[in-house]
C-alpha atoms as a PDB file:
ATOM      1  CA  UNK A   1      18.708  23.194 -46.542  1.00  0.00           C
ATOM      2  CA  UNK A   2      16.135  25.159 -49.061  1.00  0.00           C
ATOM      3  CA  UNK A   3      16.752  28.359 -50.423  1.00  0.00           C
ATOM      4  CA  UNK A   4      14.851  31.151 -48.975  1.00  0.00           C
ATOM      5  CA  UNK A   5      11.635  32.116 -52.061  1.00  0.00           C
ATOM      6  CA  UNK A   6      12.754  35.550 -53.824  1.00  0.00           C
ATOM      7  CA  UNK A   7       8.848  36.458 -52.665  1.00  0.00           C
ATOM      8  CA  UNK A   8      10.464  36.393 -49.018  1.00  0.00           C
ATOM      9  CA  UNK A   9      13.278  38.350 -49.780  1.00  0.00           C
ATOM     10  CA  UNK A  10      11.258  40.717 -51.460  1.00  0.00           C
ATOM     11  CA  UNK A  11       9.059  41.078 -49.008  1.00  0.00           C
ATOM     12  CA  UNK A  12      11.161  42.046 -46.483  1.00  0.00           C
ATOM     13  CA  UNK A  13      12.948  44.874 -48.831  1.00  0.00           C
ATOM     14  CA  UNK A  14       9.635  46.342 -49.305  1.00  0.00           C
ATOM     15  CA  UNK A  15       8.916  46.643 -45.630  1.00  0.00           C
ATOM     16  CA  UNK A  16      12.197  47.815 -45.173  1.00  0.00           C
ATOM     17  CA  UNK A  17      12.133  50.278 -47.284  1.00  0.00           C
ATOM     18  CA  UNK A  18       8.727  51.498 -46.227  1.00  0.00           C
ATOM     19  CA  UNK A  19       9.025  54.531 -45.494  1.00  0.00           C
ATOM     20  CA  UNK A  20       7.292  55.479 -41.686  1.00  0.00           C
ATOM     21  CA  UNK A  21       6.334  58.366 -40.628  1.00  0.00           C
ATOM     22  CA  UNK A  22       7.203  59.062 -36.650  1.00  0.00           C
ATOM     23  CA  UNK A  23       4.876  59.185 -34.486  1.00  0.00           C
ATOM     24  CA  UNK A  24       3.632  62.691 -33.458  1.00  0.00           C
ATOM     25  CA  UNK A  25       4.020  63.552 -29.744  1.00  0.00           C
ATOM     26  CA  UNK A  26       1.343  62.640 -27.063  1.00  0.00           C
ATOM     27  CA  UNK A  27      -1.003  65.475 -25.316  1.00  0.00           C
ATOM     28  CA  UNK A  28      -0.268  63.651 -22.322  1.00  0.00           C
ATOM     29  CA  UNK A  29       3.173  65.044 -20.448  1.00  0.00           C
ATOM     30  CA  UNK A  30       6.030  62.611 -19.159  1.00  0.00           C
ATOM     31  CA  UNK A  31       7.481  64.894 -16.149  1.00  0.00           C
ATOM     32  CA  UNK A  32       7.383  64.213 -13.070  1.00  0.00           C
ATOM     33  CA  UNK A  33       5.907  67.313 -11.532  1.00  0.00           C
ATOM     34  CA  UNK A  34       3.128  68.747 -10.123  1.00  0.00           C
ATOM     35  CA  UNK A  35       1.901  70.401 -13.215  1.00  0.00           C
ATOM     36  CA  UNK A  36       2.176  67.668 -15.510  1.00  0.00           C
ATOM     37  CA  UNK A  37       0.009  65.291 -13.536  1.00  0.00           C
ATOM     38  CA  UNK A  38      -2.524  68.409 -12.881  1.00  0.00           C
ATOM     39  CA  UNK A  39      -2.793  68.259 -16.441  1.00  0.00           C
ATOM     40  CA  UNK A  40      -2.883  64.675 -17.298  1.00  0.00           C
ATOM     41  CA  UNK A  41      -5.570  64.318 -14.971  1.00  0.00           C
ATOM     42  CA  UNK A  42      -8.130  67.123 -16.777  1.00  0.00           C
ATOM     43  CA  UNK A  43      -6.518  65.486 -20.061  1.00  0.00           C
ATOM     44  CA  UNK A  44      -8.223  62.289 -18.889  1.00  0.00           C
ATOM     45  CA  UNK A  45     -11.529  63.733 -17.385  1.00  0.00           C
ATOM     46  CA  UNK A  46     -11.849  64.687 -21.025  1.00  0.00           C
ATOM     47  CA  UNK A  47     -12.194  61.407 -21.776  1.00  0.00           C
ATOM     48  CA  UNK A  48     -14.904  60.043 -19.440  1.00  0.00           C
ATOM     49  CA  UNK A  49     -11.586  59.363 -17.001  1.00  0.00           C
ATOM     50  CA  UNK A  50     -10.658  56.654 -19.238  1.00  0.00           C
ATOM     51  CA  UNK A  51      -7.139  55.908 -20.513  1.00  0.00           C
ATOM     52  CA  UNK A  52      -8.445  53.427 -22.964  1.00  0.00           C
ATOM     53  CA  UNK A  53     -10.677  56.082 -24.216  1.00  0.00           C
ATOM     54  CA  UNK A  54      -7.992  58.284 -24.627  1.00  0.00           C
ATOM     55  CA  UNK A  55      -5.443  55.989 -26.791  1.00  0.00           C
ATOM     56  CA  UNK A  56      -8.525  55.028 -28.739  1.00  0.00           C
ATOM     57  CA  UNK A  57      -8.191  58.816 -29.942  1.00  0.00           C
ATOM     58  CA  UNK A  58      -4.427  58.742 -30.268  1.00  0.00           C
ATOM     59  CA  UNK A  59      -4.098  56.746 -33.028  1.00  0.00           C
ATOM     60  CA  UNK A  60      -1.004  58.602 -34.209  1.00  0.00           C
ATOM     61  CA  UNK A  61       1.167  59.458 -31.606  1.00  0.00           C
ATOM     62  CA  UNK A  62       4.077  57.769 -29.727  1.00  0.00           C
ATOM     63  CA  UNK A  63       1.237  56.087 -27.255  1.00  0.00           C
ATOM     64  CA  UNK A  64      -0.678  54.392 -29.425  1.00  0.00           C
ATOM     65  CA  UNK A  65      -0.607  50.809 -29.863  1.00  0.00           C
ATOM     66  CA  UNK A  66       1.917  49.614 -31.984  1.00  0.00           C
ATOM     67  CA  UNK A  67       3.361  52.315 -32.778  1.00  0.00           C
ATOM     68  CA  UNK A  68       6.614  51.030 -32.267  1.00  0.00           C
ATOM     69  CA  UNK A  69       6.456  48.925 -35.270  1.00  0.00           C
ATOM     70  CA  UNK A  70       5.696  49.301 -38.515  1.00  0.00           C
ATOM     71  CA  UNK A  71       1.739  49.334 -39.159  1.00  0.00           C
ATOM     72  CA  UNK A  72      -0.026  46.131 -39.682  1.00  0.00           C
ATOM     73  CA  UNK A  73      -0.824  46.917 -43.529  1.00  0.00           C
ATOM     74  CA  UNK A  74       2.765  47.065 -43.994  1.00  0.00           C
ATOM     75  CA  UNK A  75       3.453  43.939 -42.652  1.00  0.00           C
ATOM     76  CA  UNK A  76       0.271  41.934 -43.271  1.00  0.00           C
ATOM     77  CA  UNK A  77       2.161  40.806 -47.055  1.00  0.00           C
ATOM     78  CA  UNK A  78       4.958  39.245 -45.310  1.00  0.00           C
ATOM     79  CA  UNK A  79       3.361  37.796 -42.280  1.00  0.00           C
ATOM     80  CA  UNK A  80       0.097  36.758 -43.686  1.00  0.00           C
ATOM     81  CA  UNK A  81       0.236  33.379 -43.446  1.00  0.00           C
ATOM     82  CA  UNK A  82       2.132  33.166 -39.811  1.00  0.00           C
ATOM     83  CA  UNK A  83      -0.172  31.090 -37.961  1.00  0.00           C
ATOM     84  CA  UNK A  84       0.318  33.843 -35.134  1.00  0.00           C
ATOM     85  CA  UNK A  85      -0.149  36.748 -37.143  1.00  0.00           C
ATOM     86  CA  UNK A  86      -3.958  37.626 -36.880  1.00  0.00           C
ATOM     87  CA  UNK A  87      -3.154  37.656 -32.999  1.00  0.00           C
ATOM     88  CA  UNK A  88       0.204  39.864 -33.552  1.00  0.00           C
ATOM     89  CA  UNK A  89      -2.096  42.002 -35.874  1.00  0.00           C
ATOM     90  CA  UNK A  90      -4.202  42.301 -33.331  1.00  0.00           C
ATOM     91  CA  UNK A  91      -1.930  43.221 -30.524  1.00  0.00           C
ATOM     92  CA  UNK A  92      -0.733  46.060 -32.682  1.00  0.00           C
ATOM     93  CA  UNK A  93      -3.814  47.569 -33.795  1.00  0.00           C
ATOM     94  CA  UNK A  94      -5.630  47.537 -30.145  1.00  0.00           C
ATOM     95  CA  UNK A  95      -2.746  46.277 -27.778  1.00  0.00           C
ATOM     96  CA  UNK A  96      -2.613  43.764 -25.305  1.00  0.00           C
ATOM     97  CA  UNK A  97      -5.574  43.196 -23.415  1.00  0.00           C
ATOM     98  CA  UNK A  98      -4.723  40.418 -21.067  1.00  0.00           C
ATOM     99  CA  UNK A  99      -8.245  39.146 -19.086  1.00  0.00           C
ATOM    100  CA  UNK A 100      -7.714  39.004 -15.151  1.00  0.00           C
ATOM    101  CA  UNK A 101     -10.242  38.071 -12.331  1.00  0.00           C
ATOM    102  CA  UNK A 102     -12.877  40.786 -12.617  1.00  0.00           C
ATOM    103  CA  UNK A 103     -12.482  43.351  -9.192  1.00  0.00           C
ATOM    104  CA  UNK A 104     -15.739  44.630  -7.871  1.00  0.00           C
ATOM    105  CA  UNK A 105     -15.884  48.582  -8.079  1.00  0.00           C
ATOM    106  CA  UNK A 106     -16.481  48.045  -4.391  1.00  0.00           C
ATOM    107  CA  UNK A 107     -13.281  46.071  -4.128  1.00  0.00           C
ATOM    108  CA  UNK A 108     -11.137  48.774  -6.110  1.00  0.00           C
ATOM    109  CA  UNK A 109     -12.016  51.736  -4.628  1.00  0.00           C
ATOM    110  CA  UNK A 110     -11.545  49.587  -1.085  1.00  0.00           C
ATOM    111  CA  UNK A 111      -7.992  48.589  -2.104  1.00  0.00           C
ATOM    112  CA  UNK A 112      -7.347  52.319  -3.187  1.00  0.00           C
ATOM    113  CA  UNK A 113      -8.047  53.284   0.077  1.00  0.00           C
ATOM    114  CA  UNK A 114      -5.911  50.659   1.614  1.00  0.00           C
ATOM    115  CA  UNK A 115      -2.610  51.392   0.027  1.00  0.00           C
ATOM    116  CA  UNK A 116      -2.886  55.293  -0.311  1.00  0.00           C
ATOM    117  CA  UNK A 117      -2.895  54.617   3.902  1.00  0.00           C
ATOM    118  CA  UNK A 118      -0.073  51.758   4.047  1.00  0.00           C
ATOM    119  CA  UNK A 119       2.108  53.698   1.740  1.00  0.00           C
ATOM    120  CA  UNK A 120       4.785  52.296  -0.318  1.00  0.00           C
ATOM    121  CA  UNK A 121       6.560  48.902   0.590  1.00  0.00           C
ATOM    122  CA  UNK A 122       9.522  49.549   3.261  1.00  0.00           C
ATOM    123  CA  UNK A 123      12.426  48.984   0.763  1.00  0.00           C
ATOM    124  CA  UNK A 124      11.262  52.427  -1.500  1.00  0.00           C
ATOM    125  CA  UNK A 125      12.331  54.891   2.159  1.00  0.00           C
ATOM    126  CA  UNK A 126      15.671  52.653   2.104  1.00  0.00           C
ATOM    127  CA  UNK A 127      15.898  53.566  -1.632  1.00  0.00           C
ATOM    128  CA  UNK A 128      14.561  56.095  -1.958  1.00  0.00           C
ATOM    129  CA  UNK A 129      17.667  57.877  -3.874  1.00  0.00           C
ATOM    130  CA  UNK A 130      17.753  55.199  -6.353  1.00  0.00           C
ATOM    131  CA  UNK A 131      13.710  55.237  -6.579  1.00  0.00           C
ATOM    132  CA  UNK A 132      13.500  58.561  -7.883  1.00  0.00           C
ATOM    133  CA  UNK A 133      16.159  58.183 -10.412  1.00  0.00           C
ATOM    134  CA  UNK A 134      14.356  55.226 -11.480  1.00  0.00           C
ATOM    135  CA  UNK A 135      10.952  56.696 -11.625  1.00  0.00           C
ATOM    136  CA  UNK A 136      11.987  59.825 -13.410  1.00  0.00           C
ATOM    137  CA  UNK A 137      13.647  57.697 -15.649  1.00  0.00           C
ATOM    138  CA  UNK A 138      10.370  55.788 -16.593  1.00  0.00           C
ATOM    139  CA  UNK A 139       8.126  58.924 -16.785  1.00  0.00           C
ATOM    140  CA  UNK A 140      10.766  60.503 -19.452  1.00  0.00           C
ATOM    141  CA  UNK A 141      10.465  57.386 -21.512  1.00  0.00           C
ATOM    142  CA  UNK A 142       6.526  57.431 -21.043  1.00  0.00           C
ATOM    143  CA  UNK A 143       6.685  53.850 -19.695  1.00  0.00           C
ATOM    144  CA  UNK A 144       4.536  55.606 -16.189  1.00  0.00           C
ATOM    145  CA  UNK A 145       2.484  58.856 -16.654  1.00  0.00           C
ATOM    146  CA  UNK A 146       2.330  60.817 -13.536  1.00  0.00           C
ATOM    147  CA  UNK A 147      -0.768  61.574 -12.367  1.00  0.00           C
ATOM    148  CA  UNK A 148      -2.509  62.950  -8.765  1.00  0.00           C
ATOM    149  CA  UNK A 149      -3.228  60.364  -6.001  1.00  0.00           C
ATOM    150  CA  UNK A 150      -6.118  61.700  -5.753  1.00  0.00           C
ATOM    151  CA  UNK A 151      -7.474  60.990  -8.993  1.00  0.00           C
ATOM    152  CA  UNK A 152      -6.599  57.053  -8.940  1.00  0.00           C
ATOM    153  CA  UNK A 153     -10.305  56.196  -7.941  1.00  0.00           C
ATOM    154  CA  UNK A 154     -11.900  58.465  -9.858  1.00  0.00           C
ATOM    155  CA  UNK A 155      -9.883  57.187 -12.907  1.00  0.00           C
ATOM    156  CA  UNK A 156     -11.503  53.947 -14.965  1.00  0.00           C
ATOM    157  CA  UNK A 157     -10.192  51.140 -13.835  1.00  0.00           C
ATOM    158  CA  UNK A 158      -7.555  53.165 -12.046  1.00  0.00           C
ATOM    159  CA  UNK A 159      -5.915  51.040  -9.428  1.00  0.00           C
ATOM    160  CA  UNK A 160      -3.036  51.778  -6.915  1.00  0.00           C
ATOM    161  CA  UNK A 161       0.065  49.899  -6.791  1.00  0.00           C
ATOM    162  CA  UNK A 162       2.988  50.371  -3.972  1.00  0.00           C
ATOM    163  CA  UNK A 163       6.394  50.766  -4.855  1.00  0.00           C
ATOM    164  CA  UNK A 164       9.689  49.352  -3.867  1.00  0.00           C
ATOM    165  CA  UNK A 165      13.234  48.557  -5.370  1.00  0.00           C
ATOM    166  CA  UNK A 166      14.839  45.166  -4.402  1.00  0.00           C
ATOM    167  CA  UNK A 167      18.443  45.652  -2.529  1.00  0.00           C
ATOM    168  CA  UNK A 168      21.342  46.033  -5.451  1.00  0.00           C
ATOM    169  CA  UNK A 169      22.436  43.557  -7.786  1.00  0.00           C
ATOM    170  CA  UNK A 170      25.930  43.738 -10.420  1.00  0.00           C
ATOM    171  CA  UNK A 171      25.213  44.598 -13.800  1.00  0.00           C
ATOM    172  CA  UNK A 172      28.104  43.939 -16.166  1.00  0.00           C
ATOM    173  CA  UNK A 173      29.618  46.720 -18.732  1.00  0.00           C
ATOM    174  CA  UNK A 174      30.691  46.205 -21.849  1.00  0.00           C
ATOM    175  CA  UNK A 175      34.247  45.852 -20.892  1.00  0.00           C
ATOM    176  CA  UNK A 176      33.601  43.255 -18.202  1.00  0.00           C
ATOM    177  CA  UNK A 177      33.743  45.354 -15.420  1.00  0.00           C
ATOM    178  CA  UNK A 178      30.488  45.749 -12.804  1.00  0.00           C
ATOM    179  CA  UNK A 179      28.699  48.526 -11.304  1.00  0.00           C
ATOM    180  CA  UNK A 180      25.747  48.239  -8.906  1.00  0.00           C
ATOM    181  CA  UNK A 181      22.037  48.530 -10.115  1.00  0.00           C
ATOM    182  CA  UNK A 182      18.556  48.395  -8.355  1.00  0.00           C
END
């Protein structure tokens, strides 16, 4: 077994210590109402309907990449020689950007179209309770911004996903008892 270099342990304490500043809130607003997503969606068309566009100009608040975690020139003395950490660095400075199978404009707008008329899946009526709860839940913790149907084509990239909730499952508490989840 070695002994872990004082540089390490240093290291660490610095970032630690580093005092971070938190991140200011968005423009955008997590509520799911009527209002909020009227007002996300002129946020947007501020930005040439573009989302990237947008965080590209929110470097400071809670939706910017990274912001999570400490910034990258904090960490960069510590991590530096990581052979993963000019990818990491990169993930936190412009976030993931994961390449898929290009879809035609044509093909967007055309599966738009398709699911705003087939609705959600079947399971989100049954749920539909447990849905909401859920979904509220995510737009409070800004992990879904509400926005108008309407505006899904119009928005860059913007593409239109059903929703459903698979049938309950037991979580377990703390004390070993079990309550249902979705």
């Amino acid at each position: 077994m070695t002994d872990t270099p004082d540089w390490l342990i240093q290291e660490v304490l610095r970032v630690v210590n580093t005092t971070v500043e938190t991140p200011r809130a968005s423009k955008l607003r997590f509520e799911l109402t009527y209002e909020a997503a009227q007002d996300n969606m002129h946020l947007l068309q501020s930005y040439s309907n573009s989302i990237q566009n947008y965080l590209l100009h929110e470097r400071d608040s809670f939706t910017s990449c990274g912001s999570e975690f400490w910034r990258p020139e904090v960490l960069e003395p510590l991590l530096l020689h990581h052979p993963s950490w000019k990818r990491f660095r990169d993930l936190l400075s412009s976030g993931s950007n994961r390449l898929l199978d290009p879809l035609s404009e044509e093909d967007r707008l055309a599966k738009n179209n398709e699911f705003i008329l087939r609705g959600n899946h079947k399971s989100a009526k049954i749920y539909e309770e447990e849905l909401l709860k859920t979904i509220i839940q995510e737009v409070k913790w800004g992990w879904m911004l509400p926005l108008p149907l309407s505006y899904i084509s119009n928005l860059r990239h913007g593409e239109l996903a059903p929703v459903g909730m698979d049938d309950a499952q037991w979580s377990e508490l703390p004390d070993g008892s079990r309550k249902t989840k979705f």
